[in-house]
C-alpha atoms as a PDB file:
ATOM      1  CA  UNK A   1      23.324  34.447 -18.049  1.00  0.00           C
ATOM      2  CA  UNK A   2      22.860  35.875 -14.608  1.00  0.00           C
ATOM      3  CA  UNK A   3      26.667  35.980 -12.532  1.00  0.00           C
ATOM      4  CA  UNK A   4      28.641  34.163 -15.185  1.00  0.00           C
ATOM      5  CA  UNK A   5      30.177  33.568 -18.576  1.00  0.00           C
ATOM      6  CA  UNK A   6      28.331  31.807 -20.846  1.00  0.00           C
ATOM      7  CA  UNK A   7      31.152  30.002 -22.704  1.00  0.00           C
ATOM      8  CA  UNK A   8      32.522  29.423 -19.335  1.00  0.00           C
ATOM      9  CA  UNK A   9      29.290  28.156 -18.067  1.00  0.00           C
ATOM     10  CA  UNK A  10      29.108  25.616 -21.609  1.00  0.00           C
ATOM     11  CA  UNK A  11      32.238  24.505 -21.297  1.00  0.00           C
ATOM     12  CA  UNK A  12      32.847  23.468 -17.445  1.00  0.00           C
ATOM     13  CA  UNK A  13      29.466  21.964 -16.497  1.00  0.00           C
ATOM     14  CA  UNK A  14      30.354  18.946 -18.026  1.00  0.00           C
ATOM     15  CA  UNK A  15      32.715  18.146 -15.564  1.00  0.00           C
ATOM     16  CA  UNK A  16      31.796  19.848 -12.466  1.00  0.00           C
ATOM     17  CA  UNK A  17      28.469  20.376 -10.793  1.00  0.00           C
ATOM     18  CA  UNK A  18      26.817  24.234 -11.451  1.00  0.00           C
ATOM     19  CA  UNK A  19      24.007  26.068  -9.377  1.00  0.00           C
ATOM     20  CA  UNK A  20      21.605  27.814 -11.323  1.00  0.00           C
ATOM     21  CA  UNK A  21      18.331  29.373 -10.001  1.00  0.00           C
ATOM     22  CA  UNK A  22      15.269  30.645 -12.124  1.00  0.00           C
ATOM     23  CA  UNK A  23      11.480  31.614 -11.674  1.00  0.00           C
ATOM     24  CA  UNK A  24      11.592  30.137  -7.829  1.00  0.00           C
ATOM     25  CA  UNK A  25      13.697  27.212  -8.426  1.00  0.00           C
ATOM     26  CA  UNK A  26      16.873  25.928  -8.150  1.00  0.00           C
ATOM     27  CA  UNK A  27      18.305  23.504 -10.695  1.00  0.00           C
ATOM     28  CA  UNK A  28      21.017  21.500  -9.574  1.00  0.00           C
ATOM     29  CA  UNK A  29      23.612  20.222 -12.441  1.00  0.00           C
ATOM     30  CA  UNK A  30      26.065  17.496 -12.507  1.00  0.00           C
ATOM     31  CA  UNK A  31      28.146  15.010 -14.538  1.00  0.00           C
ATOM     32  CA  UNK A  32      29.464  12.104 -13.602  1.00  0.00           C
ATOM     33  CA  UNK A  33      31.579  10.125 -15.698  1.00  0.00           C
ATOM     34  CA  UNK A  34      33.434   6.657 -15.401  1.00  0.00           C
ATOM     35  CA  UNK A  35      35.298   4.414 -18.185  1.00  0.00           C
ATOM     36  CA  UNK A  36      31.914   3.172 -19.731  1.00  0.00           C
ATOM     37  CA  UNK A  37      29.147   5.975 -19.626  1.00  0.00           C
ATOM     38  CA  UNK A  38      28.368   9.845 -18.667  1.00  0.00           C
ATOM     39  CA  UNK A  39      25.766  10.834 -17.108  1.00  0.00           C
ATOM     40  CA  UNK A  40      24.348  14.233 -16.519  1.00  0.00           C
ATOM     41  CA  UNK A  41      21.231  15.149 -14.887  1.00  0.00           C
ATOM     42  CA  UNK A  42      19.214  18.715 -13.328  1.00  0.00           C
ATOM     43  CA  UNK A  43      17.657  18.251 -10.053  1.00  0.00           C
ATOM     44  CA  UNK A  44      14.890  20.765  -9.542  1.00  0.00           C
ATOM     45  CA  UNK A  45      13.688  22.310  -5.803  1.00  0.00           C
ATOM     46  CA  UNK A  46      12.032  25.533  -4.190  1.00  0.00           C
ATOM     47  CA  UNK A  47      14.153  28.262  -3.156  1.00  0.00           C
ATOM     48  CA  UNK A  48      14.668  32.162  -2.423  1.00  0.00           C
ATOM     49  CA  UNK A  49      17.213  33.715  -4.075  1.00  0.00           C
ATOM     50  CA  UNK A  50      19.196  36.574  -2.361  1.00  0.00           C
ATOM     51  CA  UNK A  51      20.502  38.614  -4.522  1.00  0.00           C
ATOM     52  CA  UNK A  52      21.861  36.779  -7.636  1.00  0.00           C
ATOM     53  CA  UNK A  53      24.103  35.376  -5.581  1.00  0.00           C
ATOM     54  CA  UNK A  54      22.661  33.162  -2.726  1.00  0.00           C
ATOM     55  CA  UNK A  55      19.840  30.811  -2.288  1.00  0.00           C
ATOM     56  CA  UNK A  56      17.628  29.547   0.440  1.00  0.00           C
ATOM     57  CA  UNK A  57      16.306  25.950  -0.060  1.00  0.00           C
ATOM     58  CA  UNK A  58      12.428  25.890   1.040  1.00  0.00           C
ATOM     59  CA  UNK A  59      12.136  22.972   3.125  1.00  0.00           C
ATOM     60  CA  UNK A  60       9.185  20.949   3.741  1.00  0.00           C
ATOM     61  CA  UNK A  61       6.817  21.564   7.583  1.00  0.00           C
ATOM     62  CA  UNK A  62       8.902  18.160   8.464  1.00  0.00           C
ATOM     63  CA  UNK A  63      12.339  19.664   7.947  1.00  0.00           C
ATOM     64  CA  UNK A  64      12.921  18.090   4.497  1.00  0.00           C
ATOM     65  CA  UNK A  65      13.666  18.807   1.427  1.00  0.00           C
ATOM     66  CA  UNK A  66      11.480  17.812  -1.799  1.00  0.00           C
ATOM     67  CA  UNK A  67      12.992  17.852  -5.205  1.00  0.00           C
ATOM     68  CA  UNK A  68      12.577  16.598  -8.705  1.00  0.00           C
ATOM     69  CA  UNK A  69      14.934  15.378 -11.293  1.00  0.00           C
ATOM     70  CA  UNK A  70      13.823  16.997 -14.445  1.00  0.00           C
ATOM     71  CA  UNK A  71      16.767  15.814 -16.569  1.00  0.00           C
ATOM     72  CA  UNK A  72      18.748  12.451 -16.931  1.00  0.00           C
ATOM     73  CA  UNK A  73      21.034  12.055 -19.714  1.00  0.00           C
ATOM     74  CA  UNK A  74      23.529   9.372 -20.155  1.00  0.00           C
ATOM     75  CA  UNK A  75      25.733   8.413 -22.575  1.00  0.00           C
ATOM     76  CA  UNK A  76      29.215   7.758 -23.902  1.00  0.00           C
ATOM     77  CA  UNK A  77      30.082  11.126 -25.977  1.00  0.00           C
ATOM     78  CA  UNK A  78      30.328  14.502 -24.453  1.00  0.00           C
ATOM     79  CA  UNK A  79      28.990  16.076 -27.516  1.00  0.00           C
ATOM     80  CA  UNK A  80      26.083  14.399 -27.698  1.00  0.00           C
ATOM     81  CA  UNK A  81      25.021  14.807 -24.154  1.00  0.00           C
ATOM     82  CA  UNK A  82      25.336  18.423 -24.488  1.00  0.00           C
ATOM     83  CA  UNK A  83      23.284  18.371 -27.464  1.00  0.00           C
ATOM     84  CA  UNK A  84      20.568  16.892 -25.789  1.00  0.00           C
ATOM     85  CA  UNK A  85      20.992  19.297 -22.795  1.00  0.00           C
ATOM     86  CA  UNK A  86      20.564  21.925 -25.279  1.00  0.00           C
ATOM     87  CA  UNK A  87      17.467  20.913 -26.584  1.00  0.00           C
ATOM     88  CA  UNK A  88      15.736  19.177 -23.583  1.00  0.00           C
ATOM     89  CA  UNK A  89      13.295  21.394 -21.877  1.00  0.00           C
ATOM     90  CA  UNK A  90      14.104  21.284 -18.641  1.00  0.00           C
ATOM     91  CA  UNK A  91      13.409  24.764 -17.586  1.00  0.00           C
ATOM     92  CA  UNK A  92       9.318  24.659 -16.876  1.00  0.00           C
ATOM     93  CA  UNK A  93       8.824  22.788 -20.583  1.00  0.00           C
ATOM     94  CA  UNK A  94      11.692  25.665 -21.948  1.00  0.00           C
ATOM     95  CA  UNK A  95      14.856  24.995 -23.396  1.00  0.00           C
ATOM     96  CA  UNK A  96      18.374  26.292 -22.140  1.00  0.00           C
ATOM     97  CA  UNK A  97      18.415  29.189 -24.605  1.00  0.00           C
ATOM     98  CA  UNK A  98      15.070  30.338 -24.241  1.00  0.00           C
ATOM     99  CA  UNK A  99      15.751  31.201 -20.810  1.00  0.00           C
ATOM    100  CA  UNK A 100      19.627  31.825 -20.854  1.00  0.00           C
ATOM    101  CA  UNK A 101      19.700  35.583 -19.929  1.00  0.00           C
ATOM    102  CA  UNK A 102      16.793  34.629 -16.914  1.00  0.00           C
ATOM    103  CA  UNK A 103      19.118  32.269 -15.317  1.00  0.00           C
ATOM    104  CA  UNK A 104      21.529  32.910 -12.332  1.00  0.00           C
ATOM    105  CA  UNK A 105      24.879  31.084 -11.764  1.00  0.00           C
ATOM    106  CA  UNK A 106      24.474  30.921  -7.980  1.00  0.00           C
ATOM    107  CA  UNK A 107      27.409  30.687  -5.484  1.00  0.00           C
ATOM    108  CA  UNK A 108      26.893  27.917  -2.812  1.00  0.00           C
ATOM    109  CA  UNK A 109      23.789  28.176  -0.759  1.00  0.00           C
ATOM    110  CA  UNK A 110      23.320  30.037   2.557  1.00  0.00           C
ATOM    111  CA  UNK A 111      22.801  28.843   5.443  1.00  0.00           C
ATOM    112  CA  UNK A 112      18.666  28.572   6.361  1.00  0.00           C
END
C-alpha cells in the first residue's frame, strides 16, 4: 500500500472513512454503524492523482460529479464484513490483495 500502513489501513477503515485511488479512480470507503446493523460500502469516480498524495475529481461538462457504488456490505459482525471486503472484487473485478501494493491512501482532495 501506497502512503500508508497496511495493518493500520485493516484495522481503522472499519470505523472511519479512507481515500484510496488506483488505475484512474478513486474509491471512496466508509462504515457506518448503529445498534442493529453495519454497513460498509466503496464508492467509485474519475480522478487525477497528484502525486500519491492528492486527487482531482473529474467532473462531468455540467459541473457534476458521476460515481458508482461498487461495494455494499451490511451486516451485524465486524469480522464478517471484513471478510467479505476481502474477497469482494471491487477493484475493476480484482480483489483487495491483488492490488494492495497498486493502491494509494490519499490525503483529502484538492481543490479543482
Amino acid at each position: 500500500m501506497i502512503n500508508g500502513n497496511l495493518d493500520q489501513f485493516l484495522d481503522t477503515v472499519w470505523f472511519s472513512e479512507a481515500t484510496l485511488y488506483y488505475n484512474g479512480y478513486i474509491y471512496w470507503l466508509e462504515a457506518q454503524t448503529d445498534d442493529i446493523e453495519s454497513v460498509f460500502f466503496i464508492d467509485r469516480w474519475k480522478a487525477q492523482n497528484e502525486d500519491n498524495k492528492y486527487y482531482h475529481s473529474i467532473l462531468n461538462n455540467d459541473g457534476t460529479l458521476s460515481y458508482d457504488r461498487v461495494l455494499e456490505i451490511h451486516g451485524n459482525n465486524l469480522d464478517v464484513i471484513k471478510k467479505k471486503f476481502l474477497e469482494a472484487t471491487p477493484f475493476e473485478r480484482k480483489t483487495f490483495w491483488q492490488v494492495e501494493k497498486e493502491i494509494a491512501w490519499l490525503d483529502e482532495s484538492t481543490p479543482i
